[in-house]
Every structure is written in C-alpha cells, then in structure tokens.
C-alpha atoms as a PDB file:
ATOM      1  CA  UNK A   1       4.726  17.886   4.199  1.00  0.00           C
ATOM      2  CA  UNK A   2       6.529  15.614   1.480  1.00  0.00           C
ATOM      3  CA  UNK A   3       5.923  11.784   1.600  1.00  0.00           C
ATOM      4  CA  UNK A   4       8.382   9.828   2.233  1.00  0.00           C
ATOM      5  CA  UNK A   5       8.643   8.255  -0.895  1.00  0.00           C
ATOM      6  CA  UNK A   6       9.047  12.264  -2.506  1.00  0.00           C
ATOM      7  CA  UNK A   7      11.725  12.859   0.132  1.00  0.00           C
ATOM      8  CA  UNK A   8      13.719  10.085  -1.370  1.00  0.00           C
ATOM      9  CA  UNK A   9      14.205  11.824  -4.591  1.00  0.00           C
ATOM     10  CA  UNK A  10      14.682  14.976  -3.496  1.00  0.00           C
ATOM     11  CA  UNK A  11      17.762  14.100  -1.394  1.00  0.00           C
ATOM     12  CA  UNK A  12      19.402  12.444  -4.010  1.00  0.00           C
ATOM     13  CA  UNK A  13      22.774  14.342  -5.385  1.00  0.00           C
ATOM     14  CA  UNK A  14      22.435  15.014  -8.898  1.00  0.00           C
ATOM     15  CA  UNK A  15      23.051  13.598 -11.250  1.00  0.00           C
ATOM     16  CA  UNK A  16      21.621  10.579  -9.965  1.00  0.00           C
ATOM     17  CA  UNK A  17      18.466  12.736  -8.600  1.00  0.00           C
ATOM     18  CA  UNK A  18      17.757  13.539 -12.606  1.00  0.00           C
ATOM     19  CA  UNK A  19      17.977   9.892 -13.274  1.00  0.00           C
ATOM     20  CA  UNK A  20      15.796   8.447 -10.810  1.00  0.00           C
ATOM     21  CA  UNK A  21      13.112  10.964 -11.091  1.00  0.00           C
ATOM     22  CA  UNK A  22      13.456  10.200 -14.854  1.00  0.00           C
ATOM     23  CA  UNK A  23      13.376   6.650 -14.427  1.00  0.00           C
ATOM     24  CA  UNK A  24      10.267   6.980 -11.649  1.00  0.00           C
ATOM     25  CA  UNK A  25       8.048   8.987 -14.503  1.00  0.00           C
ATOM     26  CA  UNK A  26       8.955   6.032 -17.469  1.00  0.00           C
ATOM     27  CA  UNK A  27       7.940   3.242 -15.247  1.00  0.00           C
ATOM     28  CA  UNK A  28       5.184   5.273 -14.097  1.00  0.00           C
ATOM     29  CA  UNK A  29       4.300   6.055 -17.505  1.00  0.00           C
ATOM     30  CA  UNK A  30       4.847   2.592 -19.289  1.00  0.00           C
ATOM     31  CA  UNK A  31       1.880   0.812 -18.273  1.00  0.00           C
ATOM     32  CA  UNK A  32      -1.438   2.183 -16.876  1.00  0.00           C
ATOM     33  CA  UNK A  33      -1.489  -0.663 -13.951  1.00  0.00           C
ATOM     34  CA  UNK A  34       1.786   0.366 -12.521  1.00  0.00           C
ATOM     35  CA  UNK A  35       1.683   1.803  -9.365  1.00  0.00           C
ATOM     36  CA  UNK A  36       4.115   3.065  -6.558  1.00  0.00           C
ATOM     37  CA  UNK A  37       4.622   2.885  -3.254  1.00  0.00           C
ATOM     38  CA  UNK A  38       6.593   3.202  -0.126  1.00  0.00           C
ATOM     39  CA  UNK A  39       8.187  -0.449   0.632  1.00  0.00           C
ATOM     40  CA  UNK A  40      11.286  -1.514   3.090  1.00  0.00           C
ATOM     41  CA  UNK A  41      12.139   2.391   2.640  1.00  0.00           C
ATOM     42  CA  UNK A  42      12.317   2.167  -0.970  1.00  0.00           C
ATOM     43  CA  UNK A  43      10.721   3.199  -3.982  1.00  0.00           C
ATOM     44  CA  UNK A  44       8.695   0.333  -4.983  1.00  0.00           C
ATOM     45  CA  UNK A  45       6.295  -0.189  -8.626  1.00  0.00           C
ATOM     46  CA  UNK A  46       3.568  -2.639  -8.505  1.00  0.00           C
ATOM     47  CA  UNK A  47       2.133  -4.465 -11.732  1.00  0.00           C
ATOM     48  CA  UNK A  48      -1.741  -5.088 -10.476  1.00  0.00           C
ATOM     49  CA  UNK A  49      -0.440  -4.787  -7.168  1.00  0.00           C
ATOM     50  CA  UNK A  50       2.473  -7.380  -7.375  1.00  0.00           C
ATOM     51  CA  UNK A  51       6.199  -5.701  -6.569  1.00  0.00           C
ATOM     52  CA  UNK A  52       7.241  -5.705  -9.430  1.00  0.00           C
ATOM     53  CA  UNK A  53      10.536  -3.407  -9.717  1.00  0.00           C
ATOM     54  CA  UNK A  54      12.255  -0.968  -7.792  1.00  0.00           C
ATOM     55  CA  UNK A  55      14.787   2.329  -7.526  1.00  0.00           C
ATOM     56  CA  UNK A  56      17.492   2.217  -5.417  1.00  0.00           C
ATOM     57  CA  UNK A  57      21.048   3.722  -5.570  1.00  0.00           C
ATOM     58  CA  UNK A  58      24.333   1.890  -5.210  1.00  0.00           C
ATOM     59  CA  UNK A  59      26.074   2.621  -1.701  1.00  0.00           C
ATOM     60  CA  UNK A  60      29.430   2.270  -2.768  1.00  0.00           C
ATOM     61  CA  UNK A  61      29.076   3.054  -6.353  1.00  0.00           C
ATOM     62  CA  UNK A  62      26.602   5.589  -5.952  1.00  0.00           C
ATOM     63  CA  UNK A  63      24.911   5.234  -9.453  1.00  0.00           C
ATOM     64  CA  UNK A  64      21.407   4.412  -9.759  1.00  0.00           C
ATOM     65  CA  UNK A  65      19.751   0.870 -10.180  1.00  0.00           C
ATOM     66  CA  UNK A  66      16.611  -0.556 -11.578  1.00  0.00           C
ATOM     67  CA  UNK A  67      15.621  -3.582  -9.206  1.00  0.00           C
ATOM     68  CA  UNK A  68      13.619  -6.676 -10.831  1.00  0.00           C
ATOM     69  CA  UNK A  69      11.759  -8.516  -8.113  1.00  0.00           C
ATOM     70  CA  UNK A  70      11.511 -11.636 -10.373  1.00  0.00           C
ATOM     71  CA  UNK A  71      14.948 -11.484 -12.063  1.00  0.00           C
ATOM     72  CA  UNK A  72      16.166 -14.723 -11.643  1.00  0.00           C
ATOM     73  CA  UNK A  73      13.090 -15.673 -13.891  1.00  0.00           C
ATOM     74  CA  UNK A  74      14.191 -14.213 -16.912  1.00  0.00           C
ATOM     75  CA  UNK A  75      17.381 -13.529 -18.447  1.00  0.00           C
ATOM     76  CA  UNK A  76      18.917 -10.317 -20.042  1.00  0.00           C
ATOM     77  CA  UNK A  77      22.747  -9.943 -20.325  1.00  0.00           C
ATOM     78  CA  UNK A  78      22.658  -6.143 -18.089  1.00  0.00           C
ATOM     79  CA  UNK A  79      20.481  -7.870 -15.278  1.00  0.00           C
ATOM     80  CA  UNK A  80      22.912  -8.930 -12.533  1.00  0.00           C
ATOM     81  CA  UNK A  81      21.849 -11.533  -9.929  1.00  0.00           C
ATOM     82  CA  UNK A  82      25.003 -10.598  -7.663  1.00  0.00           C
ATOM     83  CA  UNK A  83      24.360 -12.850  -4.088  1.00  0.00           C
ATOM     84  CA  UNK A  84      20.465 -12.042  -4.179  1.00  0.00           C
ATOM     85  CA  UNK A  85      18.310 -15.279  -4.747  1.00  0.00           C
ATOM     86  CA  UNK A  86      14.956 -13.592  -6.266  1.00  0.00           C
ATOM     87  CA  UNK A  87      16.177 -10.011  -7.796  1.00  0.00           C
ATOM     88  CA  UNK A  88      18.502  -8.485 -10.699  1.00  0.00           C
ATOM     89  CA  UNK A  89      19.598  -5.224 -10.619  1.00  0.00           C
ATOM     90  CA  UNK A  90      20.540  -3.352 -14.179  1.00  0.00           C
ATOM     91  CA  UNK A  91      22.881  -0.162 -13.025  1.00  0.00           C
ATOM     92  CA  UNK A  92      22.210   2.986 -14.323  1.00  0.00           C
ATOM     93  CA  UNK A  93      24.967   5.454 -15.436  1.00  0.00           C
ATOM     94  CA  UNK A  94      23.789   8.549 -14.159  1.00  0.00           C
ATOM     95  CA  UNK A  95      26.326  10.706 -16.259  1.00  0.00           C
ATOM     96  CA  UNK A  96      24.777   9.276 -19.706  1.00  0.00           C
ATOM     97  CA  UNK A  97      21.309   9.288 -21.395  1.00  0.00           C
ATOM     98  CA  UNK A  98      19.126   6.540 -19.918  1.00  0.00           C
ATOM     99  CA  UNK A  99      18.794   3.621 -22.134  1.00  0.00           C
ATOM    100  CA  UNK A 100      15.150   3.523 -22.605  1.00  0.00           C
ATOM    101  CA  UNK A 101      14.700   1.061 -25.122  1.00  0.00           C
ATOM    102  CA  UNK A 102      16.469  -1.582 -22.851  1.00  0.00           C
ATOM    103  CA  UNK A 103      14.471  -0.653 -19.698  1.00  0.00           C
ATOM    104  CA  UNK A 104      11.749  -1.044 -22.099  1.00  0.00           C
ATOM    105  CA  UNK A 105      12.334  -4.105 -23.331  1.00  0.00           C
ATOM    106  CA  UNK A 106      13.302  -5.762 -19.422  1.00  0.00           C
ATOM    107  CA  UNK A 107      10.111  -4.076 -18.371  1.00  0.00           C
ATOM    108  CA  UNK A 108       7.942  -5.927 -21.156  1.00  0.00           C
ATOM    109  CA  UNK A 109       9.593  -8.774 -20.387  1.00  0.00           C
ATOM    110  CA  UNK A 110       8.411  -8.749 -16.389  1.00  0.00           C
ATOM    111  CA  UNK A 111       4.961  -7.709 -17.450  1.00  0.00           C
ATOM    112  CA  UNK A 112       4.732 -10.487 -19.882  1.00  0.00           C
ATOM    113  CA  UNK A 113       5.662 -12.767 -17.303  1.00  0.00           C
ATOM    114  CA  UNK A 114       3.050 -11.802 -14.641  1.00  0.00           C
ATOM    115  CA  UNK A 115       0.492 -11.780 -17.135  1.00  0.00           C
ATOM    116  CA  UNK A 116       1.225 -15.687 -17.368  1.00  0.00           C
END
C-alpha cells in the first residue's frame, strides 16, 4: 500500500506530477540532513528536523509551488509573502524547465539561516 505522502504525487496531473516529483528528488538530494514527511496533508522537508520547505500545488492556478516556512526572514524577488505571516511561496511553471539554480540558491539561503 502507497503512503500517503507517495499518493500525493501520483495523483497529480502531469505536467505538474513531473515537476513535483522532480522538485521532491532536488530537495531530497541537496543536503544530506533533509528529510520528508507527511505534515497538515502535505509534503513537508525538514532541515535537522525543523520544517523547513514544502510542495504544494496552486488550487486555482494549478501550477506547482515551493513553500518556505521562514520566508518572511529572508528576501528573494520570486518569493511571495501573499496574506501568509511566516511563509513565501516561489511558483513553479510546470510547462518549463525547473529553475534549479534559483531553488538552489533560496534553498542555501534557508539552510544558512538555520544554521545561525
């Protein structure tokens, strides 16, 4: 039986199922004390077991989104706070080639900041 978290993915549409799958592996893969889980039905990465980011798709756009749980603590001109009062969101166009070196460079950012 697949987890829940699996499930997730799986019932995605593509292209957006590509991308988050995609997206899932990098964060996965960018630092060795990332780790996922299952939170508030979500897709959830932990830095040394702090929420750190998350996937989640748009409901009315229905493109992909990278979530930063401490957003409002740094700045980067594709992070949008919208009416949250902790997390950015960076939306992902699902149609184009993900733009790793920005993801990157967010995700350094975060990591950097909960290493302070």
């Amino acid at each position: 039986m697949l987890r829940e978290i699996d499930q997730f993915f799986l019932n995605q549409d593509e292209p957006t199922k590509s991308c988050l799958l995609y997206l899932r592996e990098f964060i996965l893969d960018f630092d060795d004390n990332i780790t996922e889980a299952w939170k508030y039905k979500m897709p959830f990465y932990c830095y040394n077991g702090r929420m750190f980011c998350y996937l989640w798709v748009n409901k009315k756009t229905l493109q992909p989104y990278l979530g930063i749980v401490e957003g409002r603590r740094i700045e980067h001109p594709l992070l949008v706070m919208e009416k949250r009062s902790r997390m950015k969101t960076m939306t992902i166009n699902a149609n184009q080639d993900v733009p790793v070196e920005t993801i990157s460079l967010i995700l350094k950012t975060v990591i950097d900041l909960y290493a302070k």
